[in-house]
C-alpha atoms as a PDB file:
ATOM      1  CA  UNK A   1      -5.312  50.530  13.257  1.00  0.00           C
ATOM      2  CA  UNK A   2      -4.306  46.517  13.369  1.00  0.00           C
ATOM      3  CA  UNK A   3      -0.306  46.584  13.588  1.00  0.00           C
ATOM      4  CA  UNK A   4       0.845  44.595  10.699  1.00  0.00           C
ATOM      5  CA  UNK A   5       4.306  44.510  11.660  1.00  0.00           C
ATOM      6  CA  UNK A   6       6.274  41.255  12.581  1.00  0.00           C
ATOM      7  CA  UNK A   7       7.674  37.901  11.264  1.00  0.00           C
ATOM      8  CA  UNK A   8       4.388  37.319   9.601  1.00  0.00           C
ATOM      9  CA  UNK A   9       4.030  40.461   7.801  1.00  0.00           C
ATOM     10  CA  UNK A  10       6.486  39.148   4.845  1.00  0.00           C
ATOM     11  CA  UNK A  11       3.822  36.236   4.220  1.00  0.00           C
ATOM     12  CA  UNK A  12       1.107  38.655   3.563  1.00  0.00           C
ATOM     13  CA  UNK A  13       2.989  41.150   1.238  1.00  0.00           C
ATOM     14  CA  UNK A  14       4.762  38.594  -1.253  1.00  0.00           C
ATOM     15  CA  UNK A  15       1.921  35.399  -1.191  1.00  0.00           C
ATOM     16  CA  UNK A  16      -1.507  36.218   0.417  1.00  0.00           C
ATOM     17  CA  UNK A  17      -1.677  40.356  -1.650  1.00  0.00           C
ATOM     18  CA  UNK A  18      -0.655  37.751  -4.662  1.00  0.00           C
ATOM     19  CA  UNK A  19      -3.424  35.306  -5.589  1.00  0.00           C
ATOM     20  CA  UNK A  20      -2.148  34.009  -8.748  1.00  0.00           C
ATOM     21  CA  UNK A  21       1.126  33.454  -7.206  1.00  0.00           C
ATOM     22  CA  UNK A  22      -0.094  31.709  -4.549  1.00  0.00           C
ATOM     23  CA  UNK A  23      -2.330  29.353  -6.771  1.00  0.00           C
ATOM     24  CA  UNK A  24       0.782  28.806  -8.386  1.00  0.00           C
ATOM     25  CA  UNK A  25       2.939  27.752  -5.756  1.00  0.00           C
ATOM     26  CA  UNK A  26      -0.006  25.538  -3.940  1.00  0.00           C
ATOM     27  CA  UNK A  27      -0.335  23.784  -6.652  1.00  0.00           C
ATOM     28  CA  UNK A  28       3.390  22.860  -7.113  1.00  0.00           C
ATOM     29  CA  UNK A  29       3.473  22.215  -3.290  1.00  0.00           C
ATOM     30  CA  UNK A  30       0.993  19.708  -3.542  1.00  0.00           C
ATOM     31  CA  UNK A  31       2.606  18.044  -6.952  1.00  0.00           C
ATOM     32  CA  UNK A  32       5.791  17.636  -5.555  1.00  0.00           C
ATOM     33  CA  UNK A  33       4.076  15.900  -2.134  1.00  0.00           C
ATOM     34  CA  UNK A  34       2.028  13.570  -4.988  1.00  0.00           C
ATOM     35  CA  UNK A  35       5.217  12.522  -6.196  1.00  0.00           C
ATOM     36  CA  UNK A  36       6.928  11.759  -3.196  1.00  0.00           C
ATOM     37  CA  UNK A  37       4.149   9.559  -2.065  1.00  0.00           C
ATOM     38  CA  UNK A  38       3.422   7.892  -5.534  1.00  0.00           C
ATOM     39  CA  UNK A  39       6.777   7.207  -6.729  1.00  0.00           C
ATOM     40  CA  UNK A  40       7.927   4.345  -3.587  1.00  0.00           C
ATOM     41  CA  UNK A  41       4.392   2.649  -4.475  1.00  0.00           C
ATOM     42  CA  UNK A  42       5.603   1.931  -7.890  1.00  0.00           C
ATOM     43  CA  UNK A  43       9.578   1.495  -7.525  1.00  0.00           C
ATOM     44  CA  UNK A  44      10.243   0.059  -4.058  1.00  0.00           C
ATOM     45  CA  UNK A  45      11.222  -3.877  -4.494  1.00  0.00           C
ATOM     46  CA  UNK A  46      11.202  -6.591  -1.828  1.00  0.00           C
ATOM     47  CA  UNK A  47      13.498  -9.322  -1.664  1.00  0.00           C
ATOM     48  CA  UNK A  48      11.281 -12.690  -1.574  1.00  0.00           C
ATOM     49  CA  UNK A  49      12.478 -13.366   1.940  1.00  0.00           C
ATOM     50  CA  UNK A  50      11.091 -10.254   3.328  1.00  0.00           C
ATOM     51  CA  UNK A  51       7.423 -11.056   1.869  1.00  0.00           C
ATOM     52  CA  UNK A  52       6.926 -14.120   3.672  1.00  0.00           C
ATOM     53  CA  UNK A  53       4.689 -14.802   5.133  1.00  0.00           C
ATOM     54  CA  UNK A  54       2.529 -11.222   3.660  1.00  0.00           C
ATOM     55  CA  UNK A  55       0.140 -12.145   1.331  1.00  0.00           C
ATOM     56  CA  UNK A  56      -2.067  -9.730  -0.993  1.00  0.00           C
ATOM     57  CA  UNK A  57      -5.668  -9.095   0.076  1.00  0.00           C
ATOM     58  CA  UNK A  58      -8.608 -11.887  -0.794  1.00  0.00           C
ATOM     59  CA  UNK A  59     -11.167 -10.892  -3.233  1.00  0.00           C
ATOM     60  CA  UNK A  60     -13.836 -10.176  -0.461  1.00  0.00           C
ATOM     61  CA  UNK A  61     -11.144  -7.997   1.707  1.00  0.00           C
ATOM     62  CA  UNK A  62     -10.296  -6.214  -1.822  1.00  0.00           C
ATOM     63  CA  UNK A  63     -14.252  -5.218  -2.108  1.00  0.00           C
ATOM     64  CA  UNK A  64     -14.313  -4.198   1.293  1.00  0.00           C
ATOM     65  CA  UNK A  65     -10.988  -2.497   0.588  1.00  0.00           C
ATOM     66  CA  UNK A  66     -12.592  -0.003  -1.772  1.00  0.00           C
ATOM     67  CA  UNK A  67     -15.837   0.547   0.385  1.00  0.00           C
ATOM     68  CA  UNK A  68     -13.362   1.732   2.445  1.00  0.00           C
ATOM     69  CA  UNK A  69     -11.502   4.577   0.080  1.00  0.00           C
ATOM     70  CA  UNK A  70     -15.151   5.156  -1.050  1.00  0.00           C
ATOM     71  CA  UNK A  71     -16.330   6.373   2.554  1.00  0.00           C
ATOM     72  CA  UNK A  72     -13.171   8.317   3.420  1.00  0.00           C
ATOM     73  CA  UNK A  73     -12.245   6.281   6.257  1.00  0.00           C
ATOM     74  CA  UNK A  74      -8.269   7.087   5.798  1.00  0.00           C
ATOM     75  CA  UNK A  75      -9.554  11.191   6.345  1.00  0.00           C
ATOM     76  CA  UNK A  76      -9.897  10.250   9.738  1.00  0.00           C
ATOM     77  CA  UNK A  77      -8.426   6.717  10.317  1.00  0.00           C
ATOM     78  CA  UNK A  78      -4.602   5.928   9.709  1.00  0.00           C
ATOM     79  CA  UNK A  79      -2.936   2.914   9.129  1.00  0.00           C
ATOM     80  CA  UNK A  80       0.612   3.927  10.214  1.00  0.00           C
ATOM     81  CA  UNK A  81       1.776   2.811  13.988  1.00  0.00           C
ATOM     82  CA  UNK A  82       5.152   4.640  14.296  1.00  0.00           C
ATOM     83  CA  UNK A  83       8.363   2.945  16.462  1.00  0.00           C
ATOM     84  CA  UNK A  84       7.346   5.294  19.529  1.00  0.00           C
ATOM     85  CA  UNK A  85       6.097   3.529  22.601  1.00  0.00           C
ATOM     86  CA  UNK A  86       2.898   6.010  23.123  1.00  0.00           C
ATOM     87  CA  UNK A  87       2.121   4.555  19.753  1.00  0.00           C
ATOM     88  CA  UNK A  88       3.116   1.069  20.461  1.00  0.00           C
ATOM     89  CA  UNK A  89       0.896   0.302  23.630  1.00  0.00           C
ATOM     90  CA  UNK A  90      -2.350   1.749  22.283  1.00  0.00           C
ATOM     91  CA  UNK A  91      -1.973   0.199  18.670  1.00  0.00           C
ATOM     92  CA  UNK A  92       0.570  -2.682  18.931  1.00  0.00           C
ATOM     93  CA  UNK A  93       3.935  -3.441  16.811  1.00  0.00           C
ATOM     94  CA  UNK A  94       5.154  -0.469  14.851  1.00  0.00           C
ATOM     95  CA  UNK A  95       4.600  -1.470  10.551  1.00  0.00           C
ATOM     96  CA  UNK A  96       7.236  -2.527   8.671  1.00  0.00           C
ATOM     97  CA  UNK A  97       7.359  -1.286   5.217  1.00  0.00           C
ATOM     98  CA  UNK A  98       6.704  -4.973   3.822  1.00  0.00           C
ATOM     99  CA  UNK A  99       3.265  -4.660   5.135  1.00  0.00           C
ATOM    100  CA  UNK A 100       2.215  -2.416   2.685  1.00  0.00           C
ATOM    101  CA  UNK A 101       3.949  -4.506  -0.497  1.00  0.00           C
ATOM    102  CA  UNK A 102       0.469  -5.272  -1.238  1.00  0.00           C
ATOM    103  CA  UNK A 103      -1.435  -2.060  -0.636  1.00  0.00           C
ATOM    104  CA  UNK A 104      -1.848  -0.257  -3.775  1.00  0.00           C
ATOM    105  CA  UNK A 105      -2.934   3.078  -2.750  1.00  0.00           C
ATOM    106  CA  UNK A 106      -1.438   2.324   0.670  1.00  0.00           C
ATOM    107  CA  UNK A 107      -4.036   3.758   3.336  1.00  0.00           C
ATOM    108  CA  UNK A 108      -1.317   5.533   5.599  1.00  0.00           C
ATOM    109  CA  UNK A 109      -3.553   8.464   5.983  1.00  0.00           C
ATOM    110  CA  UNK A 110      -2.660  11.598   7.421  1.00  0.00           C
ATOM    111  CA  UNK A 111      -4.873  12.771  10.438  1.00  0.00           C
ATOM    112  CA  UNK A 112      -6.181  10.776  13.698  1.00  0.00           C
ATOM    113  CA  UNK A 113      -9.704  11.614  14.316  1.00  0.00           C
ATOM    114  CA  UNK A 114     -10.572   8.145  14.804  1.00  0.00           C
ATOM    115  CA  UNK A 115      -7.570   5.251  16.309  1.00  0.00           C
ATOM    116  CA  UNK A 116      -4.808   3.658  14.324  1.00  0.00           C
ATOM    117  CA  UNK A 117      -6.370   0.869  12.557  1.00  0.00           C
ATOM    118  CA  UNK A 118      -3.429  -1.078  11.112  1.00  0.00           C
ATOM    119  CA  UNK A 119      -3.631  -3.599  14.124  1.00  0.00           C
ATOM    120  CA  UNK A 120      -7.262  -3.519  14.206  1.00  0.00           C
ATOM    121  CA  UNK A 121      -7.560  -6.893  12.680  1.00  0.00           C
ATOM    122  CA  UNK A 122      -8.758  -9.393  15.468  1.00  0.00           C
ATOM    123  CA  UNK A 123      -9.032  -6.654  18.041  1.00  0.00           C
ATOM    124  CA  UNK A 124     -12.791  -6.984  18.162  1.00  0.00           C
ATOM    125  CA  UNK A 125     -15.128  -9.573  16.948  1.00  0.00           C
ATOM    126  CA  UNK A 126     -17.650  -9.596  13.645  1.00  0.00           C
ATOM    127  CA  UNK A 127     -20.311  -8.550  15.894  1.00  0.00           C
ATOM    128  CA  UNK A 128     -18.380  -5.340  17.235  1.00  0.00           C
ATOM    129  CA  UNK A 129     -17.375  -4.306  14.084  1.00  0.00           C
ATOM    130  CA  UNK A 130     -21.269  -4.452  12.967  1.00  0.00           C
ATOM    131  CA  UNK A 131     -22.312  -2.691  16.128  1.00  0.00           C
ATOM    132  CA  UNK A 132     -19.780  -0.161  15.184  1.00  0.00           C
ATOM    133  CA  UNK A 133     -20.957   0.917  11.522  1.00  0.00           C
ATOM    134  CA  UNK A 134     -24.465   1.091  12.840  1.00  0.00           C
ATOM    135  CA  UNK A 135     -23.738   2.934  15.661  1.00  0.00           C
ATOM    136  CA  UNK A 136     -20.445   4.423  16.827  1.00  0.00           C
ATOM    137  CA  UNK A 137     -21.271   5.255  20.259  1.00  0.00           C
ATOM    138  CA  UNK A 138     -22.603   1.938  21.090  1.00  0.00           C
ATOM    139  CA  UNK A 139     -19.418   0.186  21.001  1.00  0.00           C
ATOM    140  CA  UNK A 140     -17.489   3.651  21.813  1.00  0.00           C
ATOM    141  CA  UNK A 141     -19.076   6.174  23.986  1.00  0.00           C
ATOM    142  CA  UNK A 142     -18.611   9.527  23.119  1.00  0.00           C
ATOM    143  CA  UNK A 143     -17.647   8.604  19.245  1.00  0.00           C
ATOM    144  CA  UNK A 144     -17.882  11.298  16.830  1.00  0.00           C
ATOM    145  CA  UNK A 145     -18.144   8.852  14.225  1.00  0.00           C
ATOM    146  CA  UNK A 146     -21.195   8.861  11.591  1.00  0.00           C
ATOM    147  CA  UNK A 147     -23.223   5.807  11.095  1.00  0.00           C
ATOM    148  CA  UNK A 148     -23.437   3.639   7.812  1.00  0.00           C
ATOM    149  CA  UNK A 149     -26.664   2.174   7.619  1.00  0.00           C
ATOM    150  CA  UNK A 150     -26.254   2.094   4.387  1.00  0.00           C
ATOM    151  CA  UNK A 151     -23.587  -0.885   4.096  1.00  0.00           C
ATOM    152  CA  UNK A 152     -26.211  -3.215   5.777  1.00  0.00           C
ATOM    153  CA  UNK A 153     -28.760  -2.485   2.583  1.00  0.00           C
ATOM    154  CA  UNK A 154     -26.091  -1.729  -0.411  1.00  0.00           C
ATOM    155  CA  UNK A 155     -24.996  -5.077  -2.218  1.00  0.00           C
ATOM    156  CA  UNK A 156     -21.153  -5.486  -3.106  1.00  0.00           C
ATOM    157  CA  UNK A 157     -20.974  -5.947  -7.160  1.00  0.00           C
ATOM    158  CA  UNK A 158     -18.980  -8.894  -8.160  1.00  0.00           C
ATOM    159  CA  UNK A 159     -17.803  -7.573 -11.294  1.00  0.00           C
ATOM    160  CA  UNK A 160     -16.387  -4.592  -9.217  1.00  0.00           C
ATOM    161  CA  UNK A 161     -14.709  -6.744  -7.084  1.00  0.00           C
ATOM    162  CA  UNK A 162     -13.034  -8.700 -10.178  1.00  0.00           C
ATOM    163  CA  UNK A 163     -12.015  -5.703 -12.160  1.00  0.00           C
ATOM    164  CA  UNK A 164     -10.022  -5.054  -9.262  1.00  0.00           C
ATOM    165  CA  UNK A 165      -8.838  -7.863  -8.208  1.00  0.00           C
ATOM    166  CA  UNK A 166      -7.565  -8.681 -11.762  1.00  0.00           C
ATOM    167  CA  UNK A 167      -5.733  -5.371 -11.783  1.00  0.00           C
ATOM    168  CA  UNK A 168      -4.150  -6.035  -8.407  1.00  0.00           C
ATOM    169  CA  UNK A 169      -2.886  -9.449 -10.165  1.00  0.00           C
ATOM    170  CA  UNK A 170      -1.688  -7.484 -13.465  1.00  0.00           C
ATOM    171  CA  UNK A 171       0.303  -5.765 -10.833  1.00  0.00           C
ATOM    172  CA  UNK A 172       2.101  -8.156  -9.131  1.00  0.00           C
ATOM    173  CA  UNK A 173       0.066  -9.478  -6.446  1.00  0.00           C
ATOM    174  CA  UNK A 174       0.027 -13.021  -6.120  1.00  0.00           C
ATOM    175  CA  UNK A 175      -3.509 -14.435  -6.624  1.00  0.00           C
ATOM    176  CA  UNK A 176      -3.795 -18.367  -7.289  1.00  0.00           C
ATOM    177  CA  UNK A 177      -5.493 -19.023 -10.836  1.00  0.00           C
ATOM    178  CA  UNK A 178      -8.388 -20.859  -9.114  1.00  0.00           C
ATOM    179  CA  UNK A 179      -9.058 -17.569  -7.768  1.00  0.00           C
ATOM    180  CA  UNK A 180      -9.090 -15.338 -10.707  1.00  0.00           C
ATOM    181  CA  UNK A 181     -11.116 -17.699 -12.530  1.00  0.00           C
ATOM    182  CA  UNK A 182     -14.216 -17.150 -10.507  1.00  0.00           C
ATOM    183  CA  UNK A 183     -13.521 -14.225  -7.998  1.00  0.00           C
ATOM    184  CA  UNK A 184     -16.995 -14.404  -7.102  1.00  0.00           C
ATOM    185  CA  UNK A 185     -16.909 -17.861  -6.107  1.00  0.00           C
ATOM    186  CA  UNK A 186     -13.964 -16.748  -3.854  1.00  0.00           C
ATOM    187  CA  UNK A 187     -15.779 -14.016  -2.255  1.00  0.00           C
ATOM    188  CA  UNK A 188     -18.955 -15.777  -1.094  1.00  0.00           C
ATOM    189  CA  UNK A 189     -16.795 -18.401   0.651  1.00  0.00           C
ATOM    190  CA  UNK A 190     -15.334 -15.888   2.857  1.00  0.00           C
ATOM    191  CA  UNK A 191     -18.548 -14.100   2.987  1.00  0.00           C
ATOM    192  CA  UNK A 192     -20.626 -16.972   4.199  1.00  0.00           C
ATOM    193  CA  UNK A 193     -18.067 -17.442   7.371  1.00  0.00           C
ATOM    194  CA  UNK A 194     -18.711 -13.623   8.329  1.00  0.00           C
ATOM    195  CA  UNK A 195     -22.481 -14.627   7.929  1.00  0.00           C
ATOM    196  CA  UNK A 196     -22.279 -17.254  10.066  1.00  0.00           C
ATOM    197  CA  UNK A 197     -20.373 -15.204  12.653  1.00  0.00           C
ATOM    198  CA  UNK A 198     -22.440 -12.825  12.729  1.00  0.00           C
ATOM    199  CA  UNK A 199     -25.419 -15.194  12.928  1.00  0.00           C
ATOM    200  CA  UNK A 200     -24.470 -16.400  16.308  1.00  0.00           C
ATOM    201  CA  UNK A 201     -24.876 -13.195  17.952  1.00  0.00           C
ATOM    202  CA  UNK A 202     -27.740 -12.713  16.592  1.00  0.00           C
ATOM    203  CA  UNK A 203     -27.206  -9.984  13.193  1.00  0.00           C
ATOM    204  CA  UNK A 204     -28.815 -11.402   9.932  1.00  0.00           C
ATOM    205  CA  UNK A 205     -26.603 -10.056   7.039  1.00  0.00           C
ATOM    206  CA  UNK A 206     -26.430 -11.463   3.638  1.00  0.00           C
ATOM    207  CA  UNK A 207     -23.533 -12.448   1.992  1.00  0.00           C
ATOM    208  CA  UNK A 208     -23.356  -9.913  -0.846  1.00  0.00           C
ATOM    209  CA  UNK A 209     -23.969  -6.885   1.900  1.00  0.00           C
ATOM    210  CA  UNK A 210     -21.460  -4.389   1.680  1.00  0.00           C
ATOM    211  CA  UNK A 211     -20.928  -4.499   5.708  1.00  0.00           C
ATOM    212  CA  UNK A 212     -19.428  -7.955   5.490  1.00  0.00           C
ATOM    213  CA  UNK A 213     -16.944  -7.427   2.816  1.00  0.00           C
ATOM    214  CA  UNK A 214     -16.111  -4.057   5.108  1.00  0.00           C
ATOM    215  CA  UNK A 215     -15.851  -6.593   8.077  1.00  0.00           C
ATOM    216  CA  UNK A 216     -13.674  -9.218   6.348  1.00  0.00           C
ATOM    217  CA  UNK A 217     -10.894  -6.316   5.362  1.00  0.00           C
ATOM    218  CA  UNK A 218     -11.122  -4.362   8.906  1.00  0.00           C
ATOM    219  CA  UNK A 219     -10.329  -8.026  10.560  1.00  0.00           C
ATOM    220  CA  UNK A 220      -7.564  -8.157   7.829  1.00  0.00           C
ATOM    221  CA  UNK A 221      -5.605  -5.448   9.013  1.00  0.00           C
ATOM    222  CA  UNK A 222      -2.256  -5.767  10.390  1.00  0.00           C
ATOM    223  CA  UNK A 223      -2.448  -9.540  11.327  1.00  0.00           C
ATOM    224  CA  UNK A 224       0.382 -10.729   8.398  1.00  0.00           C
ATOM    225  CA  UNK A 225       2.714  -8.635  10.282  1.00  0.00           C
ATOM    226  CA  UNK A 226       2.128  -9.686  13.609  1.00  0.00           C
ATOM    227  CA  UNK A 227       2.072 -13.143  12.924  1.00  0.00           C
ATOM    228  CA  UNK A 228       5.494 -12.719  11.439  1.00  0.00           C
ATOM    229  CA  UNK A 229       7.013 -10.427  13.516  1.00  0.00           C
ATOM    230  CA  UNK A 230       5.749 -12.839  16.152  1.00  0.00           C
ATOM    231  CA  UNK A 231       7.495 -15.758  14.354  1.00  0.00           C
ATOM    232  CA  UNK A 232      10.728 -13.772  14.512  1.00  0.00           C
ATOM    233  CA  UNK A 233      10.656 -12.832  17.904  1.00  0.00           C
ATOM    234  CA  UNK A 234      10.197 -15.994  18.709  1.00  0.00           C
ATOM    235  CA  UNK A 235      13.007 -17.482  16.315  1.00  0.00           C
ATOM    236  CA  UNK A 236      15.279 -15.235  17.982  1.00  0.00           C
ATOM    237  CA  UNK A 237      14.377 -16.104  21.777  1.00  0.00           C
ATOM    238  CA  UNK A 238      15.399 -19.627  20.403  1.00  0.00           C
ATOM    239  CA  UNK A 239      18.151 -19.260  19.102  1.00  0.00           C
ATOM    240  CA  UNK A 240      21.152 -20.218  21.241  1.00  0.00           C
ATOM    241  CA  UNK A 241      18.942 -22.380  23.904  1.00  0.00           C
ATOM    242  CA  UNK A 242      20.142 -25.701  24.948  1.00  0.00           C
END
């Protein structure tokens, strides 16, 4: 007969003998983690200063945005590099919290299958990033990532894209009014420079593919904050030279 004695043994007698009571308390767990997670998203404030410099996501990196959520990435990708330095020489500069002023959900994400990705932007090229959707172990040997063939067929829907992007703006986020007035018109002008890209090394993609609007927000990632951080560090090493 299995001993059932030990530290575990209260566990099983007052939650997993109590089904209901478990249900109960999972359920309350996982509301109060909601709220901690929700709440910041929709109360934290930045003072202008601390913004500079971050700006909200173009229409095409919005669409590419939600292909994003829509394939799960964040179950396996985060976009979180903590202040450690194992974390800081694989993925680059820890985030600042004003990165994510703009990211409504954020994409923090909460496991590591796959690398960091919140410095990803400008890692790789157009052409790697391609290579990499199609097939994972082509760029990375030994990948466990699935392919998306699919983003190279599927087209991105404009008015998608603009009901979002007008929400975004209803929220806060900064959009010009040239670009709100035709969203579309914004997103093939970014589009067609990923074409093009992609042209010289050889990949025919149209503009309205899915993979390209995936492309223009992966190559987004993480490069406002560098650039500033960069800008700072620099200020800094300035200040008090002859």
């Amino acid at each position: 007969m299995s001993d059932t004695s030990g530290s575990g043994d209260w566990h099983r007698r007052t939650l997993e003998h109590r089904g209901a009571l478990f249900a109960v308390l999972s359920v309350a767990a996982i509301a109060v983690g909601s709220v901690v997670e929700l709440v910041p998203m929709f109360t934290v404030d930045f003072e202008p200063e601390e913004l500079e410099g971050i700006s909200p996501y173009t229409p095409l990196e919005v669409a590419g945005r939600d292909i994003y959520v829509r394939e799960g990435c964040y179950l396996c990708h985060s976009q979180w590099v903590r202040p450690f330095r194992s974390e800081t020489v694989r993925y680059g500069e820890w985030s600042r919290g004003e990165e994510y002023a703009y990211d409504r959900p954020f994409q923090l994400g909460s496991r590591r299958i796959g690398p960091d990705l919140h410095r990803v932007g400008g890692k790789y090229n157009n052409a790697w990033h391609y290579e990499h959707m199609m097939d994972p172990r082509s760029t990375t040997p030994g990948s466990i990532m699935p392919t998306y063939p699919w983003l190279a067929e599927w087209k991105v829907d404009p008015a998608d894209a603009t009901a979002s992007v007008t929400t975004l703006a209803s929220l806060g986020h900064p959009y010009e009014a040239s670009v709100l007035s035709d969203v579309p018109a914004a997103m093939r002008a970014q589009a067609d420079e990923v074409v093009a890209d992609l042209a010289a090394s050889d990949i025919t993609v149209e503009h309205d593919d899915e993979i390209v609007a995936l492309i223009a927000y992966l190559q987004r990632l993480g490069r406002d904050g560098r650039a500033k951080i960069a800008a700072a560090e620099a200020a800094a090493g300035g200040e008090g030279s002859p």
